[in-house]
C-alpha atoms as a PDB file:
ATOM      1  CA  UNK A   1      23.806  28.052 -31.175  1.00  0.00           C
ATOM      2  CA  UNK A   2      24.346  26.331 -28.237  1.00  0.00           C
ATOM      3  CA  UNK A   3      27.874  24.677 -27.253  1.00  0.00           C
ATOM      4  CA  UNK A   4      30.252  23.256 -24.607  1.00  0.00           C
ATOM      5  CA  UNK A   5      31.875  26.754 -23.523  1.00  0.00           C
ATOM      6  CA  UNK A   6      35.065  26.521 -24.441  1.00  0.00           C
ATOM      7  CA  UNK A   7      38.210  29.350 -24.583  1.00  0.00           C
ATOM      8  CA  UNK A   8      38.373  30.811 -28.393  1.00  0.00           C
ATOM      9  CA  UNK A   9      34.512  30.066 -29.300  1.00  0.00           C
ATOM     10  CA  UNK A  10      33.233  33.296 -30.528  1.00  0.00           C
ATOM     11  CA  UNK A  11      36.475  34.027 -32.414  1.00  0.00           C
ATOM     12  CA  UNK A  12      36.593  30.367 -34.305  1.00  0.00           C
ATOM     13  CA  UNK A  13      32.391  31.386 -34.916  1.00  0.00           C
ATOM     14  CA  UNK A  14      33.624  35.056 -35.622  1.00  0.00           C
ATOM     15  CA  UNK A  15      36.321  33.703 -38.396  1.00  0.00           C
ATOM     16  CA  UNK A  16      33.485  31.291 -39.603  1.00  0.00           C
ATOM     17  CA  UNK A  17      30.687  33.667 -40.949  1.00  0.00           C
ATOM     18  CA  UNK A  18      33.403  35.903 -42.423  1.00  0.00           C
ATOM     19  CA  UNK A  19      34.503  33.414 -44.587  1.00  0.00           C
ATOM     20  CA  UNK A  20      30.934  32.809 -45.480  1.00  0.00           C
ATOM     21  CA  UNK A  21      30.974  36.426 -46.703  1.00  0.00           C
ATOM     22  CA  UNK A  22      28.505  37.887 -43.756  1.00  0.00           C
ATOM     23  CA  UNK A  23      28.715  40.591 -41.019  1.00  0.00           C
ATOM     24  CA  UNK A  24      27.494  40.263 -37.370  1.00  0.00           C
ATOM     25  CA  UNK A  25      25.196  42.686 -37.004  1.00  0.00           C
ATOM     26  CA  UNK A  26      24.839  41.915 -33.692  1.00  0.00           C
ATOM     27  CA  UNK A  27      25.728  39.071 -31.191  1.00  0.00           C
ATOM     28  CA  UNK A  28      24.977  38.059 -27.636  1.00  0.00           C
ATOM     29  CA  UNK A  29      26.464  35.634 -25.822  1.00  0.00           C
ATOM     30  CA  UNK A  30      25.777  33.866 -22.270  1.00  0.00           C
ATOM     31  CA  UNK A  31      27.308  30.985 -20.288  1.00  0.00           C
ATOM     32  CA  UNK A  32      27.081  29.462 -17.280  1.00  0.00           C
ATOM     33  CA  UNK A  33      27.755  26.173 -15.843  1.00  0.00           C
ATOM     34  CA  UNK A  34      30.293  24.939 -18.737  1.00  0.00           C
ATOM     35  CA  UNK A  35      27.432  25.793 -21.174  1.00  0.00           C
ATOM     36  CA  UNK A  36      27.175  28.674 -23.833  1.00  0.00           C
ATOM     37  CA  UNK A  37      24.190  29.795 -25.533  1.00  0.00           C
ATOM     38  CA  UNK A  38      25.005  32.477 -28.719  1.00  0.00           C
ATOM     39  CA  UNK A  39      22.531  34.201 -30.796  1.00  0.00           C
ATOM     40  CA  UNK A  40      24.116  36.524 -33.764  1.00  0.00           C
ATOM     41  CA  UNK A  41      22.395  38.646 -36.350  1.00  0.00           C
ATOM     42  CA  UNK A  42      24.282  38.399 -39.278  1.00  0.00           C
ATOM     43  CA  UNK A  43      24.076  40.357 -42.499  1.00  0.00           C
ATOM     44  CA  UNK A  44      25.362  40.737 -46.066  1.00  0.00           C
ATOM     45  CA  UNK A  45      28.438  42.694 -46.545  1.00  0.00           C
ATOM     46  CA  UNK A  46      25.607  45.436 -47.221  1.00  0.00           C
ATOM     47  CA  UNK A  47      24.081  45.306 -44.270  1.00  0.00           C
ATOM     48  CA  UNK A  48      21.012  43.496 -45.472  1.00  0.00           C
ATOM     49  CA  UNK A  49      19.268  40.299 -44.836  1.00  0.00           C
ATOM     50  CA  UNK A  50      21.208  37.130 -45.531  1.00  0.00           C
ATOM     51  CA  UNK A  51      19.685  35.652 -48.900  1.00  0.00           C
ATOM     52  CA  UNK A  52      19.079  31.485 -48.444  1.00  0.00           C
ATOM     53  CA  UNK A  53      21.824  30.760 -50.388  1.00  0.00           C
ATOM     54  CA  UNK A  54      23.980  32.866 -47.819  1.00  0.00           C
ATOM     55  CA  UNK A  55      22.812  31.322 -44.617  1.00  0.00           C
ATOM     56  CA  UNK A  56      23.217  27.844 -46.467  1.00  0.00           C
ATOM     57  CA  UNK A  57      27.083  28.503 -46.617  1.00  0.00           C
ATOM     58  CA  UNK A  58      27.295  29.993 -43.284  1.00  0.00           C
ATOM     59  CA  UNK A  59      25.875  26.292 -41.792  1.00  0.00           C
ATOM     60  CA  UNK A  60      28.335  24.297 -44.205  1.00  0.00           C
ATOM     61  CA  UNK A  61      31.334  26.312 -42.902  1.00  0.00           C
ATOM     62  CA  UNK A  62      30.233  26.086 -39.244  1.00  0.00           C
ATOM     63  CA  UNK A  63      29.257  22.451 -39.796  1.00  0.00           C
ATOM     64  CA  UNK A  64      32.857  21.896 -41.378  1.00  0.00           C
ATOM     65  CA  UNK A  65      34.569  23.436 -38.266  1.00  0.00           C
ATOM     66  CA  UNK A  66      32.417  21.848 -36.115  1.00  0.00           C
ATOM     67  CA  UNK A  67      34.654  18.485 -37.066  1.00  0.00           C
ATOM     68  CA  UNK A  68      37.271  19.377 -35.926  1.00  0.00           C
ATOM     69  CA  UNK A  69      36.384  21.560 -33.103  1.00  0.00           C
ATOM     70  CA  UNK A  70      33.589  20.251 -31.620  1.00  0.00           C
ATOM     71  CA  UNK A  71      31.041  17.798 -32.563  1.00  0.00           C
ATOM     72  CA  UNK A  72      28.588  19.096 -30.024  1.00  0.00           C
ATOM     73  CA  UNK A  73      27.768  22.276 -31.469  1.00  0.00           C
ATOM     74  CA  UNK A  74      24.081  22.266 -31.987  1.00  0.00           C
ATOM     75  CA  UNK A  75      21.850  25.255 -34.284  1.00  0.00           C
ATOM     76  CA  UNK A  76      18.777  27.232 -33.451  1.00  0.00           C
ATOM     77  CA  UNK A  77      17.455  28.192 -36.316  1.00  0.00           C
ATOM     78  CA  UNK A  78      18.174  31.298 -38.222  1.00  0.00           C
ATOM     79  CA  UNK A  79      16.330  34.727 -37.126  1.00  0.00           C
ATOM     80  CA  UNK A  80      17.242  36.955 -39.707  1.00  0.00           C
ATOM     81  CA  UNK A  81      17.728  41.172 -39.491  1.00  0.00           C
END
C-alpha cells in the first residue's frame, strides 16, 4: 500500500490484519519525502496462503480504518506467500 507517512502507520496496519485473522509473514516498509510505500506477506494463522475470502476481510477492515485515519490510503494488489 502506499500512504501519506504518518507516526503509528504500521501499528494501526499491524492491528488491522490481526483482526482479519492473518499473520505477517513478512513486511517491508520504505519512506521518503512524506511518502510510504508497504508491501506485507500475510498468511493464515497456519502459515499458509490467505484463502479469497480472507484477503476480502483484510481490505474491508483496512478500508474501514482508512475512514477514519486516512482517506488516502491507496492498495497494490495482493501478492500472496
Amino acid at each position: 500500500m502506499s500512504d501519506v507517512d504518518q507516526v503509528g502507520l504500521l501499528a494501526d496496519l499491524a492491528a488491522a490484519f490481526s483482526a482479519a485473522g492473518c499473520d505477517i509473514h513478512s513486511a517491508h516498509a520504505m519512506s521518503g519525502e512524506g511518502q510510504t510505500v508497504d508491501s506485507f506477506d500475510l498468511t493464515d494463522g497456519h502459515g499458509a496462503k490467505l484463502p479469497a475470502a480472507m484477503q476480502r476481510r483484510v481490505e474491508e477492515v483496512i478500508a474501514a480504518g482508512s475512514a477514519s485515519a486516512s482517506q488516502r490510503a491507496r492498495w497494490i494488489p495482493f501478492r500472496t506467500v
